[in-house]
Protein backbone atom coordinates (compact mmCIF):
# COMPACT_ATOMS: atom_id res chain seq x y z
CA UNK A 1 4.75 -18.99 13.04
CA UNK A 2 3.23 -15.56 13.44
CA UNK A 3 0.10 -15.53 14.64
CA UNK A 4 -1.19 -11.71 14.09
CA UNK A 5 -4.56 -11.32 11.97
CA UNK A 6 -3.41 -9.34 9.11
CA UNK A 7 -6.15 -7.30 7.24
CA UNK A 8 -5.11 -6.39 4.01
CA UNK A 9 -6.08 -2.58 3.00
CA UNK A 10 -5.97 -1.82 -0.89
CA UNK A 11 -7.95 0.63 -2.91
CA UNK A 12 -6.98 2.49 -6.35
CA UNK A 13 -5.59 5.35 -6.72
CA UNK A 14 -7.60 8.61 -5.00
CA UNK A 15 -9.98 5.84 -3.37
CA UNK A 16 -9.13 7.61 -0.23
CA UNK A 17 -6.86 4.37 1.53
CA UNK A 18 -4.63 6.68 3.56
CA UNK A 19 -8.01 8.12 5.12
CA UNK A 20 -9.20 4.85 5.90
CA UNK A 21 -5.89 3.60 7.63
CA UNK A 22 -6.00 6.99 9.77
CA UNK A 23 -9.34 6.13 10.78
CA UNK A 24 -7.87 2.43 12.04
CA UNK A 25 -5.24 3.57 14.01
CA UNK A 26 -7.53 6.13 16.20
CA UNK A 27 -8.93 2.75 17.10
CA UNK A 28 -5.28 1.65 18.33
CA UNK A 29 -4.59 -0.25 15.49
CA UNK A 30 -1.45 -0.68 14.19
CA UNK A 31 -0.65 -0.38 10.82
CA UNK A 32 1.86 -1.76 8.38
CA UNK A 33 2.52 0.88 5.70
CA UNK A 34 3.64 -0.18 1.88
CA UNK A 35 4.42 2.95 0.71
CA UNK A 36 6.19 3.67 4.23
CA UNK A 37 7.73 0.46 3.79
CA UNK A 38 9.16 0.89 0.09
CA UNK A 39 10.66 4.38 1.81
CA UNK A 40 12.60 2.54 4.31
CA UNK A 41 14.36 -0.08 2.88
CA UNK A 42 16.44 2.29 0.56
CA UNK A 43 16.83 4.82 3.41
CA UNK A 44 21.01 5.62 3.30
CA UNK A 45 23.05 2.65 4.58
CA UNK A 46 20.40 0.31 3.31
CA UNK A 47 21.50 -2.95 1.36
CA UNK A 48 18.72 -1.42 -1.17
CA UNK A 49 20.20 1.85 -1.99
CA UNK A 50 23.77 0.21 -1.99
CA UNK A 51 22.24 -2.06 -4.78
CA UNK A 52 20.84 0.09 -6.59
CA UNK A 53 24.02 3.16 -6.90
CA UNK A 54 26.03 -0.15 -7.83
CA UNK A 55 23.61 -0.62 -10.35
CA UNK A 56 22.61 2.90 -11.91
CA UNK A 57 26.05 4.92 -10.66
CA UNK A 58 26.37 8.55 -8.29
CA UNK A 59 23.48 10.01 -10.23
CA UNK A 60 20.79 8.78 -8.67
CA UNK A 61 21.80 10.31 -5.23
CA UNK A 62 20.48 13.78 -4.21
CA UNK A 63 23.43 15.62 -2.52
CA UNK A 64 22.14 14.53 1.27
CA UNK A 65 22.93 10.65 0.01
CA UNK A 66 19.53 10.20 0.23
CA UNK A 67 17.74 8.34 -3.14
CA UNK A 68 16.74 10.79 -6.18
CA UNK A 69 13.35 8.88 -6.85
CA UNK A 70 12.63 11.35 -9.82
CA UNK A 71 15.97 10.41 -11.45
CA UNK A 72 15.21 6.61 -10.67
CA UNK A 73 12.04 6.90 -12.02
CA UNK A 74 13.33 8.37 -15.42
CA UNK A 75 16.17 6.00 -15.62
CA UNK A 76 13.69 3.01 -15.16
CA UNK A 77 10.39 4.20 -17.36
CA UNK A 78 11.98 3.18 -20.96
CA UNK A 79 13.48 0.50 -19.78
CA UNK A 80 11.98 -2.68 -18.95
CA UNK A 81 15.50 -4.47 -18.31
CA UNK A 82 16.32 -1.74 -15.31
CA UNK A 83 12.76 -2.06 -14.01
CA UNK A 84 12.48 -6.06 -13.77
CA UNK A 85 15.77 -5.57 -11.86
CA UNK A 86 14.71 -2.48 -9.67
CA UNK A 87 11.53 -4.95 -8.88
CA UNK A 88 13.28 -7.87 -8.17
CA UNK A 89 15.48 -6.23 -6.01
CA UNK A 90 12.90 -4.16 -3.81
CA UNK A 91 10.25 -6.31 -3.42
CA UNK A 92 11.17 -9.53 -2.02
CA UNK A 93 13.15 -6.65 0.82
CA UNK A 94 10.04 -4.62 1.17
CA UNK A 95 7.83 -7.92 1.86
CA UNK A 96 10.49 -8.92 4.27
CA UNK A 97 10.09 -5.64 6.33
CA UNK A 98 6.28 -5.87 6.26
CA UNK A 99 6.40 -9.41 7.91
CA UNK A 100 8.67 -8.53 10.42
CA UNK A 101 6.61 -5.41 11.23
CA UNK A 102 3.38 -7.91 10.63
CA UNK A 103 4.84 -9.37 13.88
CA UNK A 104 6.05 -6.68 15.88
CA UNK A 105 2.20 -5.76 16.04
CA UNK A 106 0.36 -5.44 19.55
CA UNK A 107 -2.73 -4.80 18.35
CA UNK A 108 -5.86 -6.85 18.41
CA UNK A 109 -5.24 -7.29 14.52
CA UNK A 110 -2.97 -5.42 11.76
CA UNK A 111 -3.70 -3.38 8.91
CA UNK A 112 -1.38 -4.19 5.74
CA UNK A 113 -2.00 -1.10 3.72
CA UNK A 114 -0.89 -2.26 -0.12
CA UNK A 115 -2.17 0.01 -3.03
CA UNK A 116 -1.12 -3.02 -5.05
CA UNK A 117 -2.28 -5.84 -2.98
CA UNK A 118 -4.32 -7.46 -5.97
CA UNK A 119 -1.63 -6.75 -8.42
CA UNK A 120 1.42 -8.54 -6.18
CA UNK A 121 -0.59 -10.95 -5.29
CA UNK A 122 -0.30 -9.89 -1.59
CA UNK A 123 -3.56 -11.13 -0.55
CA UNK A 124 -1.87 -14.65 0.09
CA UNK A 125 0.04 -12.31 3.58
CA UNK A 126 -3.65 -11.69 4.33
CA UNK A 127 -6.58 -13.10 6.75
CA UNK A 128 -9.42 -10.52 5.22
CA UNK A 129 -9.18 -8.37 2.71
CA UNK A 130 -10.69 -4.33 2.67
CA UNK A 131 -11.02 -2.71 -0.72
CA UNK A 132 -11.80 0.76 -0.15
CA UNK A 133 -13.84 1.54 -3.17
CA UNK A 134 -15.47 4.63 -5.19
CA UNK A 135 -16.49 5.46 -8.46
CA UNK A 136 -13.35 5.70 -10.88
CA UNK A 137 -14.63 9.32 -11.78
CA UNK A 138 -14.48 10.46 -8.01
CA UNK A 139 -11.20 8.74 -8.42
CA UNK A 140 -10.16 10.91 -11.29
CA UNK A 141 -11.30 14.04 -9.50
CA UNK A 142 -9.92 13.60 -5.98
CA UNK A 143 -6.47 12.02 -7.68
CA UNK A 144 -5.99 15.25 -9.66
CA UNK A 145 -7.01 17.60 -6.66
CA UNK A 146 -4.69 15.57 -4.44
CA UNK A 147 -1.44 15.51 -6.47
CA UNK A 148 -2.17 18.40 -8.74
CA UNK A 149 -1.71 16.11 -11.62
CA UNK A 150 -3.16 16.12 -15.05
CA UNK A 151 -6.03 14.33 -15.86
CA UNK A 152 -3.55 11.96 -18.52
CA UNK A 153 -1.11 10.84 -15.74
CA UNK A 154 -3.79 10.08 -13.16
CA UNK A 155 -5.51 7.58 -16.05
CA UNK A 156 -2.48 6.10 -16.82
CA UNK A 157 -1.65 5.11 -13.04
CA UNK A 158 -5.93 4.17 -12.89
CA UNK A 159 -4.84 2.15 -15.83
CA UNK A 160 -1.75 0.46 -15.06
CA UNK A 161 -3.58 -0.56 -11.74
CA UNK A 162 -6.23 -3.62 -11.12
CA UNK A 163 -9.62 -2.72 -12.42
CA UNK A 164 -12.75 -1.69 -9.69
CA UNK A 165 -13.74 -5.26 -10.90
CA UNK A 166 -10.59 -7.32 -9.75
CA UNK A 167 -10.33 -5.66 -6.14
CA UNK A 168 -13.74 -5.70 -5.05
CA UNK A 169 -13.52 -9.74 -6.75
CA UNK A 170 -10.52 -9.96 -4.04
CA UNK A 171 -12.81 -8.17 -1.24
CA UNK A 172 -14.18 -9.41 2.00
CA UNK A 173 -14.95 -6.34 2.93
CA UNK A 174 -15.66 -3.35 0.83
CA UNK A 175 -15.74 0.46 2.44
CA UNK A 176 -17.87 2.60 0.19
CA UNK A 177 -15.87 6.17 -0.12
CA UNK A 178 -17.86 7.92 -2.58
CA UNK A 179 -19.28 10.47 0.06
CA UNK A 180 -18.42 12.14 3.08
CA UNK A 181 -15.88 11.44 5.20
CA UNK A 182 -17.84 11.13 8.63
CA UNK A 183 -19.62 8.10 6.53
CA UNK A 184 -15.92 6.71 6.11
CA UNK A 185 -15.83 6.83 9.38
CA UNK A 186 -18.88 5.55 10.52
CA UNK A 187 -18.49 1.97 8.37
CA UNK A 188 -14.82 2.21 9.51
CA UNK A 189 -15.86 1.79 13.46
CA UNK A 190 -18.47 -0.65 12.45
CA UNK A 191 -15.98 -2.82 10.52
CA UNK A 192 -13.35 -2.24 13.28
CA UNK A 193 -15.99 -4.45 15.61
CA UNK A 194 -16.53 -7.12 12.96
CA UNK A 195 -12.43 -7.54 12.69
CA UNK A 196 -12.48 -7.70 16.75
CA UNK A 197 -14.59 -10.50 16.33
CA UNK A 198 -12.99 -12.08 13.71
CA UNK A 199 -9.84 -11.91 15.02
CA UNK A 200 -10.46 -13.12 18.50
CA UNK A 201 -12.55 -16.16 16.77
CA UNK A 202 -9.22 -17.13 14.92
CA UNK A 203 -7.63 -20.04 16.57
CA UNK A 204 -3.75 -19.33 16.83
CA UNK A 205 -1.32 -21.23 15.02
């Protein structure tokens, strides 16, 4: 059984997560990325990527054999079939990864960053829970700045996502991001201290 305190990290889109996990690790704690995670288990030579040219042929390889996400992502959008099986093949893989990088930890506790934690019902991996949190329309502006996206696409990913509601309803902990980012970090280091606690409190299993 592993016995690592796993803090959950989630937070909808332009909430500013990755900012928050940065501020973690320059406390020396490690941190277990999803989107890294989802990266590496199709990397070339991967059982993923194998699974998936089998599946959607040649074409969705860019000419380094590395995966063309773009292409994947237009082969997969219209059709619900190829995404259920995309889903059902990368998931139960990428959870796999984050457990065994869950236990490779050596910090005091571990940061699971998951910008669908709520959504995949990831909380169950989890000890406590973080929602970093801000106003959906600083959401809407940062997202757009960010990714130089149109207003449209950003609302339909806000959309698609769990509602303010349903992640801070999943929070133990809730990092307010609608300022500055020397505020981040302020409730970041005082939060870090609480999870020291917490996690040396937790009898081991």
């Amino acid at each position: 059984m592993n016995n690592t305190f796993v803090v959950g990290l989630t937070g909808g889109i332009g909430s500013g997560k990755s900012a928050a996990t940065d501020l973690f690790k320059t406390h020396g704690i490690d941190v277990v990325d999803a989107d890294e995670v989802a990266r590496d288990v199709v990397l070339p030579g991967t059982t993923g990527l194998q699974s998936i040219v089998e599946r959607f042929g040649d074409s969705v390889l860019l000419s380094d054999g590395t995966l063309d996400r773009a292409q994947l992502r237009k082969l997969v959008f219209t059709d619900s079939t190829a995404k259920n099986w995309l889903n059902s093949l990368l998931h139960p893989l990428i959870r796999e990864r984050m457990q065994q990088l869950i236990v490779e930890s050596s910090s005091a506790y571990c940061i699971l960053s998951v910008p669908l934690l709520v959504e995949n019902k990831l909380t169950t991996m989890c000890n406590k829970v973080v929602v970093v949190d801000c106003s959906e329309s600083t959401q809407l502006t940062r997202a757009v700045e960010r990714d130089s996206s149109d207003v449209e696409t950003i609302k339909n990913i806000m959309d698609a996502q769990a509602t303010r509601e349903e992640r801070l309803n999943a929070a133990d902990y809730v990092l307010d991001n609608n300022s500055s980012l020397l505020s981040l970090e302020q409730q970041v280091a005082d939060l870090h201290h609480q999870l020291l606690a917490q996690a040396s409190n937790t009898p081991s299993s």
